[in-house]
Every structure is written in C-alpha cells, then in structure tokens.
PDB file of N, CA and C in Angstrom:
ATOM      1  N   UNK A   1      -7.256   7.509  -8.210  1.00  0.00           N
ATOM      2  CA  UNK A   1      -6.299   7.791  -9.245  1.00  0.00           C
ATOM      3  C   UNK A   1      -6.780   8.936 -10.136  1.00  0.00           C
ATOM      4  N   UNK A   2      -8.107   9.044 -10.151  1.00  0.00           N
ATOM      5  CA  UNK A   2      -8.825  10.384 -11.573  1.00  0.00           C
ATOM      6  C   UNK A   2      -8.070  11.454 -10.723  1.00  0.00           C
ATOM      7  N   UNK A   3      -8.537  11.192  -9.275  1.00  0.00           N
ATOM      8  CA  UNK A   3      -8.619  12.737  -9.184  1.00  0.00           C
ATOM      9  C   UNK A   3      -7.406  13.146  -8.714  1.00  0.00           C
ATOM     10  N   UNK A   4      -6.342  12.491  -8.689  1.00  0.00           N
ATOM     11  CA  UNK A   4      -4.480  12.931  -8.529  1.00  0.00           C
ATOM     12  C   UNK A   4      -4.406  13.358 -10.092  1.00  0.00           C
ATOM     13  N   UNK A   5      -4.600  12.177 -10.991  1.00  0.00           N
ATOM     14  CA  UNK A   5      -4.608  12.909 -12.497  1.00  0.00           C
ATOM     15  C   UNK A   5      -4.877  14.036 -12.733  1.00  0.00           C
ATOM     16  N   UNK A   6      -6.077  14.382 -12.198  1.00  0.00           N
ATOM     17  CA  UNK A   6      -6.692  15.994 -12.871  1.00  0.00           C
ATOM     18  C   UNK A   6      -6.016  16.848 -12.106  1.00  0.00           C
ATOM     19  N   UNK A   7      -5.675  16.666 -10.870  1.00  0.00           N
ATOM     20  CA  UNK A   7      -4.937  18.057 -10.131  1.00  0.00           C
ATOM     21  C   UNK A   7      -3.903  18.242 -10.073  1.00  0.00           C
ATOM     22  N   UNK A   8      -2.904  17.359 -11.153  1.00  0.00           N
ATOM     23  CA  UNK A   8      -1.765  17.294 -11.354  1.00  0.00           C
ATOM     24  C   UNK A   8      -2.126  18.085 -12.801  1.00  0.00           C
ATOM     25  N   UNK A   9      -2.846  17.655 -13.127  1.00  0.00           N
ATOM     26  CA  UNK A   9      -2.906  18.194 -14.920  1.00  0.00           C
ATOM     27  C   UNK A   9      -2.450  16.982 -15.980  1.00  0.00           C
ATOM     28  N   UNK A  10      -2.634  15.577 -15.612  1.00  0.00           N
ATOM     29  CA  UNK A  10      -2.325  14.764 -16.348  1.00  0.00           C
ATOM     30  C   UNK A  10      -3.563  14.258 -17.212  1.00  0.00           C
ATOM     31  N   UNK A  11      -3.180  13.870 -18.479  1.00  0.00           N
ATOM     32  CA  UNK A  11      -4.646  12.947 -19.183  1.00  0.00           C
ATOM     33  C   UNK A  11      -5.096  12.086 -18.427  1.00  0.00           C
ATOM     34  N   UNK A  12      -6.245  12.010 -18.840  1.00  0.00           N
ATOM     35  CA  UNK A  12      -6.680  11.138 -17.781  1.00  0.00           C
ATOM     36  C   UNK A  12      -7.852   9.997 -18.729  1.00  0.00           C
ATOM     37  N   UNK A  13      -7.654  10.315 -19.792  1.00  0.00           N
ATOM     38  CA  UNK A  13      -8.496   8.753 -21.079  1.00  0.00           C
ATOM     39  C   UNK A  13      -7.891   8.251 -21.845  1.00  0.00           C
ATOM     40  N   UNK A  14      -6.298   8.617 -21.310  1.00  0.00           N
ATOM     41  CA  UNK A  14      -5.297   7.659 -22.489  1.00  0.00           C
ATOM     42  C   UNK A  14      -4.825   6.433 -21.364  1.00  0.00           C
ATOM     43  N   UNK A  15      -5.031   5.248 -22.211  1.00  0.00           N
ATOM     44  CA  UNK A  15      -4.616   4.062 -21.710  1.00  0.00           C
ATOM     45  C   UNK A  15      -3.166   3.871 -21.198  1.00  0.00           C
ATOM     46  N   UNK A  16      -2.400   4.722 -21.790  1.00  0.00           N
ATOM     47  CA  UNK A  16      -0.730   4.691 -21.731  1.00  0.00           C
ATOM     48  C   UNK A  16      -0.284   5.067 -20.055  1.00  0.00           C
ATOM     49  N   UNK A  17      -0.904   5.724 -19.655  1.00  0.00           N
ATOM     50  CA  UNK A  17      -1.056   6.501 -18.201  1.00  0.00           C
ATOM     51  C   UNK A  17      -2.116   5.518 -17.218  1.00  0.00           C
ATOM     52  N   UNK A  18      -2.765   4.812 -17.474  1.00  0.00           N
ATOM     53  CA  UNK A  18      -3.553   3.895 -16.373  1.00  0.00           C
ATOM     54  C   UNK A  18      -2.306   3.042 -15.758  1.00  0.00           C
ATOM     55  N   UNK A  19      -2.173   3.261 -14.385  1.00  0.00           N
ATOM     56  CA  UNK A  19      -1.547   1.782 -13.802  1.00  0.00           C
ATOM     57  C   UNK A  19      -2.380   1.224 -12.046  1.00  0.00           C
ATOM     58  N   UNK A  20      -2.481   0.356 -12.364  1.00  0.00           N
ATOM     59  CA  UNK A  20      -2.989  -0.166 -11.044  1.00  0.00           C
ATOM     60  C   UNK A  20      -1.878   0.036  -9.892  1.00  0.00           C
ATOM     61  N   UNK A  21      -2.939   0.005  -8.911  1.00  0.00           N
ATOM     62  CA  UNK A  21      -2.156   0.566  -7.880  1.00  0.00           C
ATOM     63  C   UNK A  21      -1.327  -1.039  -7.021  1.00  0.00           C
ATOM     64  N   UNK A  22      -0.026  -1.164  -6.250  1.00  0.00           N
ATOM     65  CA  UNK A  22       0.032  -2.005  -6.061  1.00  0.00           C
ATOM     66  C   UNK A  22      -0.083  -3.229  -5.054  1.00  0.00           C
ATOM     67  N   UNK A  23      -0.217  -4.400  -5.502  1.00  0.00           N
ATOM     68  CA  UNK A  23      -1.392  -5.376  -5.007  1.00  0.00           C
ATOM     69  C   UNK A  23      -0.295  -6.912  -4.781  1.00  0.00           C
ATOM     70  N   UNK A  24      -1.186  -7.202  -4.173  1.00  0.00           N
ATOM     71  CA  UNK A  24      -0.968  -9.035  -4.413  1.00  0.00           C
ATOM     72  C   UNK A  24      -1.046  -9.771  -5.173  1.00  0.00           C
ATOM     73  N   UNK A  25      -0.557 -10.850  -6.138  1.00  0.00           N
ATOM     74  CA  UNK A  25      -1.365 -11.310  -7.034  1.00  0.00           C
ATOM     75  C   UNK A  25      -2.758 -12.439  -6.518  1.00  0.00           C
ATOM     76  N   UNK A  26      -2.034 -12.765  -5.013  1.00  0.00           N
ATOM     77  CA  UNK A  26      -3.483 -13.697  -5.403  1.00  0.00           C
ATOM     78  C   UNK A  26      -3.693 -12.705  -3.695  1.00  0.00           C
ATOM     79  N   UNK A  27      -5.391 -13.082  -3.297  1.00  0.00           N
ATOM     80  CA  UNK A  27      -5.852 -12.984  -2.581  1.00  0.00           C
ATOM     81  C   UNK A  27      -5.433 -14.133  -1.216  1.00  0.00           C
ATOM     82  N   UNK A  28      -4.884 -14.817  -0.466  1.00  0.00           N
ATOM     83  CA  UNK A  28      -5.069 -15.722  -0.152  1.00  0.00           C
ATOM     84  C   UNK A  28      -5.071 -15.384   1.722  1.00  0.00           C
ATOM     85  N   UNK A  29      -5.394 -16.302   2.332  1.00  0.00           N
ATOM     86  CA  UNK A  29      -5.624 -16.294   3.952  1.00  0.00           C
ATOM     87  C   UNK A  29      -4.335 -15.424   4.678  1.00  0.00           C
ATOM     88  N   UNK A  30      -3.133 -16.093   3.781  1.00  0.00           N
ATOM     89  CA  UNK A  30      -1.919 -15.453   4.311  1.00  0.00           C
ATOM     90  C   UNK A  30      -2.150 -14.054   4.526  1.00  0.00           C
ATOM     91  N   UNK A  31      -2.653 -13.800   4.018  1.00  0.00           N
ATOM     92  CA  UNK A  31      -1.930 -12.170   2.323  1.00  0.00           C
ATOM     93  C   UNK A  31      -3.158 -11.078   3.906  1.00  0.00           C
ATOM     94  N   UNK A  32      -4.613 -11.796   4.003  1.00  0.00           N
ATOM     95  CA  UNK A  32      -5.580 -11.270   5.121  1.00  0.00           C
ATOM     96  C   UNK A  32      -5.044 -11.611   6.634  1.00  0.00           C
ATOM     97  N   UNK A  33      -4.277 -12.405   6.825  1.00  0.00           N
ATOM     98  CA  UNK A  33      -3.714 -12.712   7.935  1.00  0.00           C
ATOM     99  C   UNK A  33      -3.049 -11.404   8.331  1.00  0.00           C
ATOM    100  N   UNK A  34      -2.076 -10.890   7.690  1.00  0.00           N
ATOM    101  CA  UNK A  34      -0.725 -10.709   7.721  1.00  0.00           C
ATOM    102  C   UNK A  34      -1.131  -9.301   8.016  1.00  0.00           C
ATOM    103  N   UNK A  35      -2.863  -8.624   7.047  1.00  0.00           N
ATOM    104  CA  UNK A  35      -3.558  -7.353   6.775  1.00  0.00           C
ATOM    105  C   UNK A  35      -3.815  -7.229   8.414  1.00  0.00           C
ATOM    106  N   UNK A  36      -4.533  -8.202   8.955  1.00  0.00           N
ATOM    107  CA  UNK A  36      -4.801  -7.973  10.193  1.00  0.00           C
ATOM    108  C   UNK A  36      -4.365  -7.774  11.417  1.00  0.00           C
ATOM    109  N   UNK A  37      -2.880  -8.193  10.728  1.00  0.00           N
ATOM    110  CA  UNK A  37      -1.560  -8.421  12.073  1.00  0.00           C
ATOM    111  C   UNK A  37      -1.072  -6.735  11.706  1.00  0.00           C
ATOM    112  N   UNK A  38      -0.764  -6.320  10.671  1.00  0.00           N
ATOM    113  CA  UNK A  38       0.169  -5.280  10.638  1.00  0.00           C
ATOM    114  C   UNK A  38      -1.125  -3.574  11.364  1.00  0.00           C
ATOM    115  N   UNK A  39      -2.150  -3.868  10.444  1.00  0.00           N
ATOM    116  CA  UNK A  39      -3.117  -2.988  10.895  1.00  0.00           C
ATOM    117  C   UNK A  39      -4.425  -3.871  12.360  1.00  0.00           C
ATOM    118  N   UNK A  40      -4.241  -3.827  13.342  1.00  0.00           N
ATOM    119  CA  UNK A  40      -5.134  -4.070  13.937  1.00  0.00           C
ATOM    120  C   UNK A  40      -5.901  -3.279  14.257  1.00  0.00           C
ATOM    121  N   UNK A  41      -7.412  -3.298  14.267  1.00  0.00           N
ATOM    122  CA  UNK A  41      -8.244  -2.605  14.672  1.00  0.00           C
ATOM    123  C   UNK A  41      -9.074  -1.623  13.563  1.00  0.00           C
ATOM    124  N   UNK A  42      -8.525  -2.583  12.348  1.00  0.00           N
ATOM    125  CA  UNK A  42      -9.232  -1.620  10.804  1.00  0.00           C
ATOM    126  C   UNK A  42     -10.809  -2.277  10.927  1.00  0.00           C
ATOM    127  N   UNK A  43     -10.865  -1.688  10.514  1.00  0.00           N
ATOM    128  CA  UNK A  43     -12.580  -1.320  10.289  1.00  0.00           C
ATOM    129  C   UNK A  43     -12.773  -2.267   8.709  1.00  0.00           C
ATOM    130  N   UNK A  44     -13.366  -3.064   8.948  1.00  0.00           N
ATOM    131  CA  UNK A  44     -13.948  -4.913   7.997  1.00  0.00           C
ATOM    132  C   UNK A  44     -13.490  -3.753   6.797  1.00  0.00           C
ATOM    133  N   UNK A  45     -14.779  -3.062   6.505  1.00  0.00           N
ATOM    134  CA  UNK A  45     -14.971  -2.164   5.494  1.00  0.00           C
ATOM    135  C   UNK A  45     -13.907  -1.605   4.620  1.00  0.00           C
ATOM    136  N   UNK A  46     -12.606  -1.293   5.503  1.00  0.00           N
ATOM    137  CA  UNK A  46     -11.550  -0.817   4.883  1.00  0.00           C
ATOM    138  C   UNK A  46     -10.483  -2.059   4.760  1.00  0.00           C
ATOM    139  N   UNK A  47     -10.981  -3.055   4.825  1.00  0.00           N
ATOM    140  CA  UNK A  47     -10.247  -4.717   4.412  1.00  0.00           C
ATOM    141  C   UNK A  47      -9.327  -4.089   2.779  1.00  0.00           C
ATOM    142  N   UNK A  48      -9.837  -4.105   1.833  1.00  0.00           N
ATOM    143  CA  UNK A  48      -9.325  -3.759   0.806  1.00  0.00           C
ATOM    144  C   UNK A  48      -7.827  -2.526   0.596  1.00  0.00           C
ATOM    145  N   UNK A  49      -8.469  -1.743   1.007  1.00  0.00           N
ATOM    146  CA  UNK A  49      -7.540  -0.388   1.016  1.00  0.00           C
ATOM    147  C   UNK A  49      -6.411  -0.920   2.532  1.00  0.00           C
ATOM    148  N   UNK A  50      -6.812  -1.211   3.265  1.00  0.00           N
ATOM    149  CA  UNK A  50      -5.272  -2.097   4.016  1.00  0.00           C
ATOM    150  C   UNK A  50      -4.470  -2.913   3.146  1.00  0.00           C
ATOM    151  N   UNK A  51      -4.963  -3.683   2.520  1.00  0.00           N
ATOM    152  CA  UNK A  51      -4.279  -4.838   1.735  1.00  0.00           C
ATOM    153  C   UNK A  51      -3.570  -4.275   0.802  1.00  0.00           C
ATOM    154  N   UNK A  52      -3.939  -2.917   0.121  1.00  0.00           N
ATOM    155  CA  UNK A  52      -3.048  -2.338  -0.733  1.00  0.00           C
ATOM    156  C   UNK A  52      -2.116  -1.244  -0.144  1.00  0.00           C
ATOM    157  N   UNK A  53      -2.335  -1.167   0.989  1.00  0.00           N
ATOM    158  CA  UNK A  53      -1.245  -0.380   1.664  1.00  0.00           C
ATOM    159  C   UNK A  53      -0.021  -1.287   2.381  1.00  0.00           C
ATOM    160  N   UNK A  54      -0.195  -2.049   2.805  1.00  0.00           N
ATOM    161  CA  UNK A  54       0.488  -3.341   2.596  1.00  0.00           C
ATOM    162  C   UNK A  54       1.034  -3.882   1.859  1.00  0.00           C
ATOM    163  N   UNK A  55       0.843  -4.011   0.514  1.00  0.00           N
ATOM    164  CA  UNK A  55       1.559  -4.667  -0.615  1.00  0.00           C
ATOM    165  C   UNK A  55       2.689  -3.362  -0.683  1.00  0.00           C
ATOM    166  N   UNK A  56       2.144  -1.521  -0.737  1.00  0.00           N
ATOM    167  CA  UNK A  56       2.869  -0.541  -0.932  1.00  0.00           C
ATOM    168  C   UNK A  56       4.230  -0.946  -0.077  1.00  0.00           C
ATOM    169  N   UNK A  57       3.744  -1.066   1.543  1.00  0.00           N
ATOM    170  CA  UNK A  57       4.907  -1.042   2.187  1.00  0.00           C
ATOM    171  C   UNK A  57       5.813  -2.088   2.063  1.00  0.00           C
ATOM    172  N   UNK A  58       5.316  -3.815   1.622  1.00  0.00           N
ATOM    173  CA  UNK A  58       6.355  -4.853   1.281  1.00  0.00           C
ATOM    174  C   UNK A  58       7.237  -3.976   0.185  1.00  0.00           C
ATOM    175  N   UNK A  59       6.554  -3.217  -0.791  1.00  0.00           N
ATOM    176  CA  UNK A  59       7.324  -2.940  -2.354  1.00  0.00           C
ATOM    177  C   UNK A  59       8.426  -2.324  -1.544  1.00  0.00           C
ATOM    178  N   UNK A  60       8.056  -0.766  -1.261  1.00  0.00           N
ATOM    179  CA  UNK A  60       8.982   0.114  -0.242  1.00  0.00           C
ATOM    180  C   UNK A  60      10.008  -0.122   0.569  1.00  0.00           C
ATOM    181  N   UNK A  61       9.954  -1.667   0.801  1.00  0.00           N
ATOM    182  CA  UNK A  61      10.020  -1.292   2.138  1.00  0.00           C
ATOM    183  C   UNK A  61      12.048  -1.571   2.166  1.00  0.00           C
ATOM    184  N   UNK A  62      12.971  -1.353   1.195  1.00  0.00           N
ATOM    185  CA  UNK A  62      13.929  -1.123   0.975  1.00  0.00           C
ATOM    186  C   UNK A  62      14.201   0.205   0.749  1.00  0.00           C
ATOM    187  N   UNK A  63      13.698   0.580   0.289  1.00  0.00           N
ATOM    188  CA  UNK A  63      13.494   2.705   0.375  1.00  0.00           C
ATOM    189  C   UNK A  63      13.028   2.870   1.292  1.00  0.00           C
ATOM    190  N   UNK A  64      12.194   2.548   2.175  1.00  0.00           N
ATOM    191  CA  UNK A  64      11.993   2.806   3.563  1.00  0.00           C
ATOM    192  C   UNK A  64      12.858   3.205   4.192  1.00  0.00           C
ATOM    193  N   UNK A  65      13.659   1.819   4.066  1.00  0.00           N
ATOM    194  CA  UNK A  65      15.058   1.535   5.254  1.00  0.00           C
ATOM    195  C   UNK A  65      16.418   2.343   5.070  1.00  0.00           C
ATOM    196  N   UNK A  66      16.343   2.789   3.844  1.00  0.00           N
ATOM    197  CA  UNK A  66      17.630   3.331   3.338  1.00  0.00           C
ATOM    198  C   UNK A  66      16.977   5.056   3.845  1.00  0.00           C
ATOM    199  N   UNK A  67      15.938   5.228   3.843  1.00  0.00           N
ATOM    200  CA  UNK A  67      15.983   6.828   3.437  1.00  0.00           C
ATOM    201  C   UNK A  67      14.886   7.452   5.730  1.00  0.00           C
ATOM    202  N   UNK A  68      14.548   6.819   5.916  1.00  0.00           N
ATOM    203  CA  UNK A  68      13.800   6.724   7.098  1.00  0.00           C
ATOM    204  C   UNK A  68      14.441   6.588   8.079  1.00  0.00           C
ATOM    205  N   UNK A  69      14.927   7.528   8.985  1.00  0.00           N
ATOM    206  CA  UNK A  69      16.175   7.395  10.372  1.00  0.00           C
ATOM    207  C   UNK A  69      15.365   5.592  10.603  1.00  0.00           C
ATOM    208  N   UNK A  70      16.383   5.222  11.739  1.00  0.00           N
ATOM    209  CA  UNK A  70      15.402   3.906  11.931  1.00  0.00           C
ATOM    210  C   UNK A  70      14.808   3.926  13.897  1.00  0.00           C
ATOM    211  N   UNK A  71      14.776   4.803  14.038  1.00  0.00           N
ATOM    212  CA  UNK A  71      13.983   5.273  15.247  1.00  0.00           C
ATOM    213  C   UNK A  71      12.932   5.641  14.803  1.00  0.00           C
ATOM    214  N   UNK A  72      12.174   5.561  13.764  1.00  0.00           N
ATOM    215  CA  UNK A  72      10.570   6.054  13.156  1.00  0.00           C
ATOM    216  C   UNK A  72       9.733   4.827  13.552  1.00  0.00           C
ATOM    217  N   UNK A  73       9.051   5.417  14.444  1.00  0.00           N
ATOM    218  CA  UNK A  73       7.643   4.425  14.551  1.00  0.00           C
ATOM    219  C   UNK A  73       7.212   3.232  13.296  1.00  0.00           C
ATOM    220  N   UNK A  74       7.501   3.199  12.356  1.00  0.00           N
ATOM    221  CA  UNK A  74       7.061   2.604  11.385  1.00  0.00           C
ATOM    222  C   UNK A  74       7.735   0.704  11.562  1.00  0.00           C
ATOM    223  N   UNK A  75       9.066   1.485  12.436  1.00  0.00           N
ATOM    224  CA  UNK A  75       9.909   0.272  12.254  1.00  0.00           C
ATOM    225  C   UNK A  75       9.638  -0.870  13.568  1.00  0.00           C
ATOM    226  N   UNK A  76       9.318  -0.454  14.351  1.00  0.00           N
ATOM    227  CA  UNK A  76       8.120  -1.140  15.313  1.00  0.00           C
ATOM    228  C   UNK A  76       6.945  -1.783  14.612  1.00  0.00           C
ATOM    229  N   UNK A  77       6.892  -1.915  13.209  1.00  0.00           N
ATOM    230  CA  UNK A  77       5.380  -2.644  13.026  1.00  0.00           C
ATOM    231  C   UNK A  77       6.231  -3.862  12.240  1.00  0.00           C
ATOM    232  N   UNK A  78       5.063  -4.532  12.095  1.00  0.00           N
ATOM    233  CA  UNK A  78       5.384  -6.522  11.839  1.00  0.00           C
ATOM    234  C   UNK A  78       5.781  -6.174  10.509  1.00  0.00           C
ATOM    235  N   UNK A  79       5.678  -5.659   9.884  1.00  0.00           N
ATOM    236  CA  UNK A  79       6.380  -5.786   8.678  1.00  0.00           C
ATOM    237  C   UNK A  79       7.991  -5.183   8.384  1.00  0.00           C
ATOM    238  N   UNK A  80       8.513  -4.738   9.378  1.00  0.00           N
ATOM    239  CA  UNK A  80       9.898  -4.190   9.791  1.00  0.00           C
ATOM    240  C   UNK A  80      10.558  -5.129  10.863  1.00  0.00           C
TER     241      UNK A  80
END
C-alpha cells in the first residue's frame, strides 16, 4: 500500500487514507479450504496473499460478471 501511495502522490501518514486491504473476517478451515481449491499449486508461503485475493474476487465478483465478456478464463475457476 506505501508504495502505490507514493507513486500516485498520495499522503501517506494521515490516518484518513489507511484502509486495509480486503479480507475475511475470521480465518477459518473453510475460508483455507476454498484458498486451496480456487488457487492450486500456490506455494505454502504465499497462503496469505491468496486469501486476500480471494476475498478481492468474492467482493468483485458482481463487477466481474457485469463488465468481463463471459468467455474469460476467469469464469472457469470455482469461484464463478
């Protein structure tokens, strides 16, 4: 997040502008299940950064559908 801030030219030590990026609220077996079904073959290490790309695409995933021909590879994965 700093470094989209700075190369955009946004502040980057005012509290008003921090937002977390988006997530799950809880952690649970499902939530890693579901990480492992949509991405197979991620690397343990990148466990985290799947899980939030995942939550991105549940948020999306109505702007997805509206704006994304639906012949896009994307729509072949378990979460489509």
């Amino acid at each position: 997040m700093y470094v989209g801030r700075t190369v955009v030219g946004l502040p980057t030590g005012i509290y008003k502008f921090m937002v977390f990026p988006l997530h799950f609220p809880d952690r649970t077996e499902a939530v890693r299940t579901r990480v492992a079904i949509t991405f197979p073959g991620m690397p343990a290490e990148l466990a985290n950064v799947a899980e939030l790309c995942l939550a991105s695409l549940v948020f999306h995933v109505g702007f997805i559908r509206s704006t994304v021909p639906p012949t896009y590879p994307i729509f072949q994965t378990p979460v489509f």
